[in-house]
ModelCIF file with pLDDT and N, C-alpha, C, O atoms, coordinates in Angstrom:
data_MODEL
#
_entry.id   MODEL 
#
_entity.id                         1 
_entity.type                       polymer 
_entity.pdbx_number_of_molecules   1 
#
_entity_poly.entity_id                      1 
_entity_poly.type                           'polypeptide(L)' 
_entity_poly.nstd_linkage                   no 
_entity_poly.nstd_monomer                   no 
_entity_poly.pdbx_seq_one_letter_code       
;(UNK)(UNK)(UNK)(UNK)(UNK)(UNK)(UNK)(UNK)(UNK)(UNK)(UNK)(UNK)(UNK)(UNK)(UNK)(UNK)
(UNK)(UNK)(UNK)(UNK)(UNK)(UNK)(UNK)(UNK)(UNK)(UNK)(UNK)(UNK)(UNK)(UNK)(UNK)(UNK)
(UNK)(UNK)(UNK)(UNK)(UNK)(UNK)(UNK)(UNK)(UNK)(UNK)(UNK)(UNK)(UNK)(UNK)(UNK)
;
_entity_poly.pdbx_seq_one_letter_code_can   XXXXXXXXXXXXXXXXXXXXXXXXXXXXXXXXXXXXXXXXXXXXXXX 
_entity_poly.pdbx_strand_id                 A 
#
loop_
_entity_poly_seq.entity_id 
_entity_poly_seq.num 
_entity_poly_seq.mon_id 
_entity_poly_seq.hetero 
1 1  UNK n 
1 2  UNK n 
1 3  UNK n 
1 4  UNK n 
1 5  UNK n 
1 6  UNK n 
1 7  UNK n 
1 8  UNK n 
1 9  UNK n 
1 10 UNK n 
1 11 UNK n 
1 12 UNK n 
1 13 UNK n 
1 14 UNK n 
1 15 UNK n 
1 16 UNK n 
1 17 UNK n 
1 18 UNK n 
1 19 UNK n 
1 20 UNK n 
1 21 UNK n 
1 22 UNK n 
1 23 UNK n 
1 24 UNK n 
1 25 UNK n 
1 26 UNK n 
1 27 UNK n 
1 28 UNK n 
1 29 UNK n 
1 30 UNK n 
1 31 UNK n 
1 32 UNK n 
1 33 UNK n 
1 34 UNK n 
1 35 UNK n 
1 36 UNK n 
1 37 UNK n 
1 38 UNK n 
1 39 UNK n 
1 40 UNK n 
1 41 UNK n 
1 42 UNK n 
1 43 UNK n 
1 44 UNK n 
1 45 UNK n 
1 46 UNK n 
1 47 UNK n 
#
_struct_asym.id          A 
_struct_asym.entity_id   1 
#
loop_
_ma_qa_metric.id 
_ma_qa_metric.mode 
_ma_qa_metric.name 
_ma_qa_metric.software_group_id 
_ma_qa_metric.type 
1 global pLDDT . pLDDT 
2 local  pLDDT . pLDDT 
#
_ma_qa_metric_global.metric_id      1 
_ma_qa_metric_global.metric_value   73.17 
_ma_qa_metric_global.model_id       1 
_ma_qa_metric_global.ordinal_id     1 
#
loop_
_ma_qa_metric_local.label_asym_id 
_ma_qa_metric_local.label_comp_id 
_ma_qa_metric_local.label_seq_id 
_ma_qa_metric_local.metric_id 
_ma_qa_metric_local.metric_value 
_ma_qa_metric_local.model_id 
_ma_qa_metric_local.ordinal_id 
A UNK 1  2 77.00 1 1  
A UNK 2  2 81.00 1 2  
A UNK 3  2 84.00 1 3  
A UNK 4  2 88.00 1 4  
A UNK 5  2 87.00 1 5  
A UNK 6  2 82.00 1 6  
A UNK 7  2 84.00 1 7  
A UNK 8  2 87.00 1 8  
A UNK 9  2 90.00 1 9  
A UNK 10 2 90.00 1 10 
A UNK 11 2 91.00 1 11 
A UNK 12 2 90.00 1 12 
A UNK 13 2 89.00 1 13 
A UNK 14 2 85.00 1 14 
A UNK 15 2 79.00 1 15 
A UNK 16 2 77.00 1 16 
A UNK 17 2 71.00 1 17 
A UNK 18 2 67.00 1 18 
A UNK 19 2 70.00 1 19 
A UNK 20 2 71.00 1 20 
A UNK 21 2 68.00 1 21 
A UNK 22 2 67.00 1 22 
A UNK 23 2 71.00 1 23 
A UNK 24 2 68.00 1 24 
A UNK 25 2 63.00 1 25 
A UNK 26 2 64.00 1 26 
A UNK 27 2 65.00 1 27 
A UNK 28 2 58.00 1 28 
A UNK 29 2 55.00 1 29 
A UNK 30 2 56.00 1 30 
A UNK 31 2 52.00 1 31 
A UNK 32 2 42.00 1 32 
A UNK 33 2 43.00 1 33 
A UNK 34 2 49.00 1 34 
A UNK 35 2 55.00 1 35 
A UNK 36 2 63.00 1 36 
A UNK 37 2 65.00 1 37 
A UNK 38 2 70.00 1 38 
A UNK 39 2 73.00 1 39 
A UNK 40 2 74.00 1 40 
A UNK 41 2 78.00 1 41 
A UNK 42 2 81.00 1 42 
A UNK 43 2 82.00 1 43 
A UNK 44 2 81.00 1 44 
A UNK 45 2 86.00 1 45 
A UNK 46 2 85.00 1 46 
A UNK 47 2 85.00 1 47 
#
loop_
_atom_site.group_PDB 
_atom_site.id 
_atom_site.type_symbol 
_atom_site.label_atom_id 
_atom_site.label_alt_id 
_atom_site.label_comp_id 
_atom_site.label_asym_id 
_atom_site.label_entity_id 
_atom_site.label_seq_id 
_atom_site.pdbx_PDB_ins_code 
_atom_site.Cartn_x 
_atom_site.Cartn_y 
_atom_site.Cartn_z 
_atom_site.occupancy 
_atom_site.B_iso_or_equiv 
_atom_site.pdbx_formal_charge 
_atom_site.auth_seq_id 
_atom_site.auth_comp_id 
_atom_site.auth_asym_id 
_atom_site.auth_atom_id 
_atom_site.pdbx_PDB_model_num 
ATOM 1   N N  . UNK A 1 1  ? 0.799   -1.221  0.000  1.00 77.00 ? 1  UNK A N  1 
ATOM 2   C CA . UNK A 1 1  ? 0.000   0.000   0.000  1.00 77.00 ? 1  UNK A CA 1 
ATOM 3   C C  . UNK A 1 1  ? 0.824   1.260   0.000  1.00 77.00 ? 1  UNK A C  1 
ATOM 4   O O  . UNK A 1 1  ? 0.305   2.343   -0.268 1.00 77.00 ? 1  UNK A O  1 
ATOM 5   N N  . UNK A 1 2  ? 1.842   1.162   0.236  1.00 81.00 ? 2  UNK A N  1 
ATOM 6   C CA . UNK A 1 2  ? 3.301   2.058   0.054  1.00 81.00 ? 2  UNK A CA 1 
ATOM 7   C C  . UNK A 1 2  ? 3.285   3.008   -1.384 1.00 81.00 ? 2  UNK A C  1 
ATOM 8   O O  . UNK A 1 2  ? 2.849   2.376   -2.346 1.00 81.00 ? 2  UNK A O  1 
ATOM 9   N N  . UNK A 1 3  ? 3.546   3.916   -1.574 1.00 84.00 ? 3  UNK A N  1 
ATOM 10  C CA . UNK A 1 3  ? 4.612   4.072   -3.311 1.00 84.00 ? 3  UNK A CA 1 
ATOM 11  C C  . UNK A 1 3  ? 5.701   4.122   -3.070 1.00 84.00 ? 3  UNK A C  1 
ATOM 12  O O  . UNK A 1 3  ? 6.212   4.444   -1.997 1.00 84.00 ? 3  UNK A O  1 
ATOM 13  N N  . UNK A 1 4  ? 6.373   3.704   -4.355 1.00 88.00 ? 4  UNK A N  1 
ATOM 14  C CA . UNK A 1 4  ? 7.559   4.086   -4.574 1.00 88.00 ? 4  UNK A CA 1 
ATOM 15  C C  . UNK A 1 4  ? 7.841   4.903   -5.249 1.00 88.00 ? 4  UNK A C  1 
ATOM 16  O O  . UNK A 1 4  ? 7.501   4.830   -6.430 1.00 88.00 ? 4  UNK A O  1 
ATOM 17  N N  . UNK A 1 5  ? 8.645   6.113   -4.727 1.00 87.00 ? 5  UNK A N  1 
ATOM 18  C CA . UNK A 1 5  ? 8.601   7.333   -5.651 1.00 87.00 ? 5  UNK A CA 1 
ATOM 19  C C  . UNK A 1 5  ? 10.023  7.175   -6.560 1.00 87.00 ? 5  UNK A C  1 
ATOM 20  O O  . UNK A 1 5  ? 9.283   7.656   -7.418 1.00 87.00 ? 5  UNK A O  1 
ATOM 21  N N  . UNK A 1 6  ? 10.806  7.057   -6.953 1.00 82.00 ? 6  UNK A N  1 
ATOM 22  C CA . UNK A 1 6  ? 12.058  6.690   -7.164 1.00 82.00 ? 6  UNK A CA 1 
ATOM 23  C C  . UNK A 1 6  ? 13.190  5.407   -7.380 1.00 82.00 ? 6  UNK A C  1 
ATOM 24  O O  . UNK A 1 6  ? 13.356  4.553   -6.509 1.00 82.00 ? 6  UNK A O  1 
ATOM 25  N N  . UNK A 1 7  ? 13.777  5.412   -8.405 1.00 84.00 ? 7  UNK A N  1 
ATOM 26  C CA . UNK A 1 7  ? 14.831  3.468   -8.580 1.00 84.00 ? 7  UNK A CA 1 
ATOM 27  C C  . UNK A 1 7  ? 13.424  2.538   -8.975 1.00 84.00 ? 7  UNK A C  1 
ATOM 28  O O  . UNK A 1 7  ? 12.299  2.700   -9.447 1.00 84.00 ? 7  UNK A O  1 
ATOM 29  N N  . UNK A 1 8  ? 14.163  1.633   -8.528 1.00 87.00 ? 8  UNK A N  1 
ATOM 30  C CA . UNK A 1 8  ? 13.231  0.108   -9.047 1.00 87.00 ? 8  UNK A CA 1 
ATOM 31  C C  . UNK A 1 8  ? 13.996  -0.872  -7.823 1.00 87.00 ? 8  UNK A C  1 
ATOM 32  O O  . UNK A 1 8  ? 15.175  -1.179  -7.648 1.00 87.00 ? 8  UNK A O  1 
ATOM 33  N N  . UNK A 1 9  ? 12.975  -1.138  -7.221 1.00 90.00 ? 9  UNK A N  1 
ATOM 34  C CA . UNK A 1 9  ? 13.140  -2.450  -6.227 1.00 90.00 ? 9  UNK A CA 1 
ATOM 35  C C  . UNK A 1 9  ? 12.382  -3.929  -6.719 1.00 90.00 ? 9  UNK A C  1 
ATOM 36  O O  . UNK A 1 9  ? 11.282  -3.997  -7.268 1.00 90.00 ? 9  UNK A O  1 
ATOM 37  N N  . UNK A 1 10 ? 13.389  -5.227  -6.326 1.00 90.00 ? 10 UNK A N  1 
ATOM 38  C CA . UNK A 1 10 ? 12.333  -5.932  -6.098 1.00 90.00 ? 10 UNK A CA 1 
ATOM 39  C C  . UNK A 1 10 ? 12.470  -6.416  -4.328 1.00 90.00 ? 10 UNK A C  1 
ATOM 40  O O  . UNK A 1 10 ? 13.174  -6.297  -3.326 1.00 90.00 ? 10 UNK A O  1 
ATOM 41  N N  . UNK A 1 11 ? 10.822  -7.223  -5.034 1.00 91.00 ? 11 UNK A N  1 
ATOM 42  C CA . UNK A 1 11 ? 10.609  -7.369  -3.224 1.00 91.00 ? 11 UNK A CA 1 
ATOM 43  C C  . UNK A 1 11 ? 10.066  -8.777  -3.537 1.00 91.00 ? 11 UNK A C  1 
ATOM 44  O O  . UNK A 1 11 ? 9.701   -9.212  -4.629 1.00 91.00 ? 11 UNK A O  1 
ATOM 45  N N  . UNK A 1 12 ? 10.096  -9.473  -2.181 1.00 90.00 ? 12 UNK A N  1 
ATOM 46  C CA . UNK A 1 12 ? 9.877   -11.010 -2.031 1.00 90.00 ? 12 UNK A CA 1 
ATOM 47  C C  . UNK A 1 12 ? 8.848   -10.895 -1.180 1.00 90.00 ? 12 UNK A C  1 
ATOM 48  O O  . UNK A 1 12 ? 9.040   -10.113 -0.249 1.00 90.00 ? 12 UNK A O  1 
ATOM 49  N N  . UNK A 1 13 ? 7.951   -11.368 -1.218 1.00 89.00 ? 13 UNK A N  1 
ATOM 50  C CA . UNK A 1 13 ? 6.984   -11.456 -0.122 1.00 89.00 ? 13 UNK A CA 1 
ATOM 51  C C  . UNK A 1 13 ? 6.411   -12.000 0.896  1.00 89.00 ? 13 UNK A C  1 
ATOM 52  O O  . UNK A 1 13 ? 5.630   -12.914 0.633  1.00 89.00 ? 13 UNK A O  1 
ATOM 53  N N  . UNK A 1 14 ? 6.575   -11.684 2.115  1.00 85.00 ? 14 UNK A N  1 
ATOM 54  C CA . UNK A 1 14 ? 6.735   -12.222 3.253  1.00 85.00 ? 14 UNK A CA 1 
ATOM 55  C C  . UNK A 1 14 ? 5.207   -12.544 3.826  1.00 85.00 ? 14 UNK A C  1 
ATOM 56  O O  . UNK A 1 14 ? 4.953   -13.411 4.663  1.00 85.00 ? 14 UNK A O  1 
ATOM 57  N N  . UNK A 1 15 ? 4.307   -11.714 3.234  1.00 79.00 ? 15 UNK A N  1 
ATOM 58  C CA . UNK A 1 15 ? 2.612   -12.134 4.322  1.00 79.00 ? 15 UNK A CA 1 
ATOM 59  C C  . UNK A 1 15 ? 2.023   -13.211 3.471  1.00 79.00 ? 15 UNK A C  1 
ATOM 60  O O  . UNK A 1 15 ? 2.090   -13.595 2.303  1.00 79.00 ? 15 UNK A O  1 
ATOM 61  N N  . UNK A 1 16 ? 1.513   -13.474 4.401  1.00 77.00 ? 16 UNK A N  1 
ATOM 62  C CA . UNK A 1 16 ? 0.307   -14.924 4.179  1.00 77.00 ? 16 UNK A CA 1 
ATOM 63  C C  . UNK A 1 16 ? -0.909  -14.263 3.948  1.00 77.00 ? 16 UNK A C  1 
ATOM 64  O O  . UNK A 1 16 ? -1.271  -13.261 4.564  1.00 77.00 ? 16 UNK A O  1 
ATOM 65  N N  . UNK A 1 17 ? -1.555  -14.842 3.035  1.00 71.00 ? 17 UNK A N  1 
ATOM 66  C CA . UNK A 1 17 ? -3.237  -14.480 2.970  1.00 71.00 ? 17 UNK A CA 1 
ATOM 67  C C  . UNK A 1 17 ? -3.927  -14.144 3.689  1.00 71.00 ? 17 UNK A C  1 
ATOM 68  O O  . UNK A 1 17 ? -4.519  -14.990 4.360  1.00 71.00 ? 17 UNK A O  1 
ATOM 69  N N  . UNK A 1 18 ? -4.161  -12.852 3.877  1.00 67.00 ? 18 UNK A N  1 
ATOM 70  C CA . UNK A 1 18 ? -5.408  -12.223 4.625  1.00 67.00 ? 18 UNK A CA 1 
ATOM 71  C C  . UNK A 1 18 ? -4.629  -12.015 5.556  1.00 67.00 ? 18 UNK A C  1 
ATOM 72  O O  . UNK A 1 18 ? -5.269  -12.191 6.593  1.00 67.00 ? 18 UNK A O  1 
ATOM 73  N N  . UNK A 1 19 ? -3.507  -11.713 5.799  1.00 70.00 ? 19 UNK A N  1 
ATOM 74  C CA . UNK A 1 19 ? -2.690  -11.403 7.293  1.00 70.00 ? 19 UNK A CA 1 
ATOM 75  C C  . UNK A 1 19 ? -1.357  -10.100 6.733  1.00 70.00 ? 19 UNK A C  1 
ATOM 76  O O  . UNK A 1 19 ? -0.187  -9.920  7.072  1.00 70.00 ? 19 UNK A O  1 
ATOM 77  N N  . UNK A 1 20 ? -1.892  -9.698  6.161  1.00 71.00 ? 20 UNK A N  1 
ATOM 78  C CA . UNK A 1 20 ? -0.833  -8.559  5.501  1.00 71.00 ? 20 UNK A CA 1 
ATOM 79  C C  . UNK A 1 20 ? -1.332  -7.331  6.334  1.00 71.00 ? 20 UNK A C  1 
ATOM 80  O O  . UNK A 1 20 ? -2.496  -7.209  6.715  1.00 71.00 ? 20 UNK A O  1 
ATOM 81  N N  . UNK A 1 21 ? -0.009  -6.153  6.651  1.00 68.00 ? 21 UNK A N  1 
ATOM 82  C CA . UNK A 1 21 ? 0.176   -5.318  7.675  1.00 68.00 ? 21 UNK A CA 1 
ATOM 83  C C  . UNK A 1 21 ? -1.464  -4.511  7.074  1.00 68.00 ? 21 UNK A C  1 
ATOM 84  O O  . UNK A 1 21 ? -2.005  -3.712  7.838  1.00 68.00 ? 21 UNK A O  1 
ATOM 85  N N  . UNK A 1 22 ? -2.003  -4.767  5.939  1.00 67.00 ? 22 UNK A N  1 
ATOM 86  C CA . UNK A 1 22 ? -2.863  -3.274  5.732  1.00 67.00 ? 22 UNK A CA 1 
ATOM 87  C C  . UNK A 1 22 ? -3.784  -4.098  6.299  1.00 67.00 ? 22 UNK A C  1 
ATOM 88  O O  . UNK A 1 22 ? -4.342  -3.503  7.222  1.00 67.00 ? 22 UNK A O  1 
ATOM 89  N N  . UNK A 1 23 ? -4.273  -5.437  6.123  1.00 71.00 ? 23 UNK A N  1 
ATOM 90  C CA . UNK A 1 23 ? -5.323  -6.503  6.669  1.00 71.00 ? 23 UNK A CA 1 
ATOM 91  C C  . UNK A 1 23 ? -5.780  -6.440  7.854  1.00 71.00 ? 23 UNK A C  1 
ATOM 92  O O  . UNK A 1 23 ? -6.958  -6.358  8.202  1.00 71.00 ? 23 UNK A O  1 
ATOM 93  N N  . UNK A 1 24 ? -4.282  -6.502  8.871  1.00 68.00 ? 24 UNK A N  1 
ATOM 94  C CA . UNK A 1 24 ? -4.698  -6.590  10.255 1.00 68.00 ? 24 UNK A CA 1 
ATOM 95  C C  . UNK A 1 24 ? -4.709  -4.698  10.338 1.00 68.00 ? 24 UNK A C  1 
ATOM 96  O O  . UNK A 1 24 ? -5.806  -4.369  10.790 1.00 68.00 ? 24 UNK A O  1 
ATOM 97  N N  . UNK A 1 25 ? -4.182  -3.947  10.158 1.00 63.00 ? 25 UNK A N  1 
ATOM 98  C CA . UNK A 1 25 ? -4.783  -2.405  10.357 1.00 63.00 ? 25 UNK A CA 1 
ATOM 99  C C  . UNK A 1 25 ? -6.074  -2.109  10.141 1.00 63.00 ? 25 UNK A C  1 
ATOM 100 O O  . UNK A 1 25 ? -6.782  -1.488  10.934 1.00 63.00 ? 25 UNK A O  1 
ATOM 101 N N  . UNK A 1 26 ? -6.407  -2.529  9.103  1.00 64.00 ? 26 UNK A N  1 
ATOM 102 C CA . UNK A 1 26 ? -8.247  -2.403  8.740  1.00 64.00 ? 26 UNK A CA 1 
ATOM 103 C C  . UNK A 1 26 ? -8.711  -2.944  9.798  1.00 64.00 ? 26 UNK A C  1 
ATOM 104 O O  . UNK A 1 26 ? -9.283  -2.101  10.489 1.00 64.00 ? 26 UNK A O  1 
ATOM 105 N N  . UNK A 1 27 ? -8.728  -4.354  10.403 1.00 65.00 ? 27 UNK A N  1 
ATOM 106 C CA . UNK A 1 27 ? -9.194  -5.071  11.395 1.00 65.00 ? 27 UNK A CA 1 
ATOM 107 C C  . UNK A 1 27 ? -8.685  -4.305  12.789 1.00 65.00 ? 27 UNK A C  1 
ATOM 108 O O  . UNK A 1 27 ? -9.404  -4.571  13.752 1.00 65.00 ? 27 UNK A O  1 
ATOM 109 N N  . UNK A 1 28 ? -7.706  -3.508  13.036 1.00 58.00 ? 28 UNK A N  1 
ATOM 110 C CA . UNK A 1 28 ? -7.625  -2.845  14.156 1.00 58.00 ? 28 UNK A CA 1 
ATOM 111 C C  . UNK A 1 28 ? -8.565  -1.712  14.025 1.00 58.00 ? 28 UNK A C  1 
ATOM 112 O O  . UNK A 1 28 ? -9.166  -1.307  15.019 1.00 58.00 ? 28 UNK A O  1 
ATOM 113 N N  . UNK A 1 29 ? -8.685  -1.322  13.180 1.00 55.00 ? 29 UNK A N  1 
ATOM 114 C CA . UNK A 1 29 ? -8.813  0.621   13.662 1.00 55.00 ? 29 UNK A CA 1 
ATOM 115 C C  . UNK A 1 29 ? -10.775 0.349   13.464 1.00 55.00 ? 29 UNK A C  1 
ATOM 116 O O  . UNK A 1 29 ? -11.618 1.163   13.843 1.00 55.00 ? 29 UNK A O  1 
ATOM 117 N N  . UNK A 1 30 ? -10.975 -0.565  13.003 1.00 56.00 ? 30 UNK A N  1 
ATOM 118 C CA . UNK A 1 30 ? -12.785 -0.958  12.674 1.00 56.00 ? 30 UNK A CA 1 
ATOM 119 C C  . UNK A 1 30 ? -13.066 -1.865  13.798 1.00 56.00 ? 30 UNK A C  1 
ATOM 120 O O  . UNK A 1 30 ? -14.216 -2.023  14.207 1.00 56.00 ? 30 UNK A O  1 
ATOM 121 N N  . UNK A 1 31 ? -11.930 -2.538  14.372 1.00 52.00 ? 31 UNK A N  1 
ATOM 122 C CA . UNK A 1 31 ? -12.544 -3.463  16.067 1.00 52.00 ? 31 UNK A CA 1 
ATOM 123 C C  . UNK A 1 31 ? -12.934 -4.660  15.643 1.00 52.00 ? 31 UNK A C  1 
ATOM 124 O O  . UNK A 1 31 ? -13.234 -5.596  16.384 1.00 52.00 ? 31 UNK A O  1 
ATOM 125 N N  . UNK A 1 32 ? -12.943 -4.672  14.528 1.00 42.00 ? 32 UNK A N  1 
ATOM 126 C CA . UNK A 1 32 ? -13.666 -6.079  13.493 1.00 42.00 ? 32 UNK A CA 1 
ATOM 127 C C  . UNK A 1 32 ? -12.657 -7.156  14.279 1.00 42.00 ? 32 UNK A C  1 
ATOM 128 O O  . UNK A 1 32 ? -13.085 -8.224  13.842 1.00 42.00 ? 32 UNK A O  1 
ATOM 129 N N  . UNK A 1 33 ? -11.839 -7.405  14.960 1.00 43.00 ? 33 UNK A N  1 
ATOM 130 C CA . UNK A 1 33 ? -10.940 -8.447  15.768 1.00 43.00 ? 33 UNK A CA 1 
ATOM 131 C C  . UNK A 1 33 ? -10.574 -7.848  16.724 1.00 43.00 ? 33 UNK A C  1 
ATOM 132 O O  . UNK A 1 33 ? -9.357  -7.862  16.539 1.00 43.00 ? 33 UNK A O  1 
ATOM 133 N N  . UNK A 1 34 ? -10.718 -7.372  17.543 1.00 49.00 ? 34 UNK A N  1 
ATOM 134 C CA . UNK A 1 34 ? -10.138 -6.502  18.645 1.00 49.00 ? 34 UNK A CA 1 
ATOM 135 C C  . UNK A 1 34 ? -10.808 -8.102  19.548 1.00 49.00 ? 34 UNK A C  1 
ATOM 136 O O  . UNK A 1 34 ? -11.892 -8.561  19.190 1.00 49.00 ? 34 UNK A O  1 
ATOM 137 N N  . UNK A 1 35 ? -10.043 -8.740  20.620 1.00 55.00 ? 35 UNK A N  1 
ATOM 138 C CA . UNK A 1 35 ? -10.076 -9.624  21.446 1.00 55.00 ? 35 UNK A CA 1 
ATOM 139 C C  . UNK A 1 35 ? -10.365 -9.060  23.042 1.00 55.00 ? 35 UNK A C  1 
ATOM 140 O O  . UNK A 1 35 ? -9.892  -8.042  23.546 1.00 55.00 ? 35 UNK A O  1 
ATOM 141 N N  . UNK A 1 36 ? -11.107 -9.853  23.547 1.00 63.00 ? 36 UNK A N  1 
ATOM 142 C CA . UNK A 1 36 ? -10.856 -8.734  24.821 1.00 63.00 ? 36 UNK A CA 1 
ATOM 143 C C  . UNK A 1 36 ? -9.878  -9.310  25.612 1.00 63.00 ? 36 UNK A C  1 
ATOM 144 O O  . UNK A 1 36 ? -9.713  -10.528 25.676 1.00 63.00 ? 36 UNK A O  1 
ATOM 145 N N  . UNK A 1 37 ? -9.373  -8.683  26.077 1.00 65.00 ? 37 UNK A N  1 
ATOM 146 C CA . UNK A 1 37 ? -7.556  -8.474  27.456 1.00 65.00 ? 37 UNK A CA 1 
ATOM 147 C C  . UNK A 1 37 ? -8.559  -9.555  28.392 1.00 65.00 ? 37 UNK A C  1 
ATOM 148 O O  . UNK A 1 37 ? -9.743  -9.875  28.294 1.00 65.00 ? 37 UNK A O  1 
ATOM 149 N N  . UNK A 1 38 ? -7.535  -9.910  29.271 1.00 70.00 ? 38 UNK A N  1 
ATOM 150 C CA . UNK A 1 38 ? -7.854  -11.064 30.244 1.00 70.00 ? 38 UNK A CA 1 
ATOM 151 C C  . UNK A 1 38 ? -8.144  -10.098 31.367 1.00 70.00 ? 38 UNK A C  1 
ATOM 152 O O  . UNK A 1 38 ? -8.919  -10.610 32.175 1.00 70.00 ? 38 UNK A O  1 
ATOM 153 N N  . UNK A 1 39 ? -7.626  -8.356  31.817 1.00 73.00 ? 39 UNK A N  1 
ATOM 154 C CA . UNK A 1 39 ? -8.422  -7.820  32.402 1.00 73.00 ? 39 UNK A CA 1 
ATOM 155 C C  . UNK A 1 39 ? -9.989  -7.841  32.284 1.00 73.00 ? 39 UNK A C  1 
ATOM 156 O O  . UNK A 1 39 ? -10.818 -8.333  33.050 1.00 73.00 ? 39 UNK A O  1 
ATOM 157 N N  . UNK A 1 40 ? -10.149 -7.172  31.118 1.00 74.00 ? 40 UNK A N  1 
ATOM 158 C CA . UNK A 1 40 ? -11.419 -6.852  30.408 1.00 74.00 ? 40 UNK A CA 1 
ATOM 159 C C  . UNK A 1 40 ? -12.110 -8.090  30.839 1.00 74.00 ? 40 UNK A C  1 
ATOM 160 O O  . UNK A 1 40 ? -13.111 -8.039  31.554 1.00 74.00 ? 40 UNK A O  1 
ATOM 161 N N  . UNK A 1 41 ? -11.590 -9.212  30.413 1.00 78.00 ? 41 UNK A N  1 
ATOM 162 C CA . UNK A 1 41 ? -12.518 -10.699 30.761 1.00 78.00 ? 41 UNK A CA 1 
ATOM 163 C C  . UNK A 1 41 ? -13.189 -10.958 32.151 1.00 78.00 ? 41 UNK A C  1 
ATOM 164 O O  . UNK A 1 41 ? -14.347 -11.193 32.498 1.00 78.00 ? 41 UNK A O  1 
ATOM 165 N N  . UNK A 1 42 ? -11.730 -10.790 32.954 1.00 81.00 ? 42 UNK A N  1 
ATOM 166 C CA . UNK A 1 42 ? -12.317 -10.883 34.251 1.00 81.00 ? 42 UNK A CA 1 
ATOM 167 C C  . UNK A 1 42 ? -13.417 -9.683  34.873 1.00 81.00 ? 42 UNK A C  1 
ATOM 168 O O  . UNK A 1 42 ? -14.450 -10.013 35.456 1.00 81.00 ? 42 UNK A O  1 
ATOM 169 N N  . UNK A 1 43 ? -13.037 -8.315  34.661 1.00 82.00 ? 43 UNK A N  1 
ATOM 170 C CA . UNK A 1 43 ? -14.001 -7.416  34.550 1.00 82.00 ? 43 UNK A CA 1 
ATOM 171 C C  . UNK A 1 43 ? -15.789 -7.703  34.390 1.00 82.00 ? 43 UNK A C  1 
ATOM 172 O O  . UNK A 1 43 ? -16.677 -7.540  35.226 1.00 82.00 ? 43 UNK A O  1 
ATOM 173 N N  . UNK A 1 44 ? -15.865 -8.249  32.784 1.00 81.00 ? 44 UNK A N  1 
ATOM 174 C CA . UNK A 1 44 ? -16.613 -8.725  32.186 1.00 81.00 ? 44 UNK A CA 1 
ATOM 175 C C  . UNK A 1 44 ? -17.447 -9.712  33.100 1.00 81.00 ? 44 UNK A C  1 
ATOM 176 O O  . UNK A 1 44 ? -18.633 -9.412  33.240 1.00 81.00 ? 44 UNK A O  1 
ATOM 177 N N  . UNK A 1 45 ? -16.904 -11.059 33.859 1.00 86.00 ? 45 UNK A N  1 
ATOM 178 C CA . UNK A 1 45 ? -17.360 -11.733 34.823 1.00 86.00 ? 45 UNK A CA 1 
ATOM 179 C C  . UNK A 1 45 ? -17.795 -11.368 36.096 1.00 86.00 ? 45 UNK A C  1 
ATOM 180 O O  . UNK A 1 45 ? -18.776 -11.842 36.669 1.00 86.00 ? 45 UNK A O  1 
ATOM 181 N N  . UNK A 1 46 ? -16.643 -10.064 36.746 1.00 85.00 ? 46 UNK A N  1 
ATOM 182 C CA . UNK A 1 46 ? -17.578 -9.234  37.864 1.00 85.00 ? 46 UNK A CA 1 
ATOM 183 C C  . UNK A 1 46 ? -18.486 -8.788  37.464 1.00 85.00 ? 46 UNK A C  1 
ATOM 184 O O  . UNK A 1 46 ? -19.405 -8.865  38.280 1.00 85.00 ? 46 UNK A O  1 
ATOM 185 N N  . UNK A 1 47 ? -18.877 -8.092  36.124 1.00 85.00 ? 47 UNK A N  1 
ATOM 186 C CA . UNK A 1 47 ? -20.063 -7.934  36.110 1.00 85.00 ? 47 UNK A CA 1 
ATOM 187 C C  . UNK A 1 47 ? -20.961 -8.442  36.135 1.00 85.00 ? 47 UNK A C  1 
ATOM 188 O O  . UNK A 1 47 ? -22.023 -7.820  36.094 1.00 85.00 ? 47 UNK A O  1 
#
């Protein structure tokens, strides 16, 4: 999701399907996977 403004690179690619840095960012900043903390959990049970 980068540009490159300048030269010519190559690149090898390191992510797995559906787990690429822009994948899990979408899924952070939308909560769409946000897990709850083992605080939060126990919290969750006092309530």
């Amino acid at each position: 999701g980068t540009r490159v403004l300048s030269d010519r690179i190559i690149v090898k690619i390191t992510q797995k399907p559906g787990e690429s840095f822009v994948d899990r960012m979408i899924a952070l900043v939308e909560g769409a996977s946000r897990q709850k903390t083992p605080n939060e959990i126990a919290l969750n049970i006092l309530l």
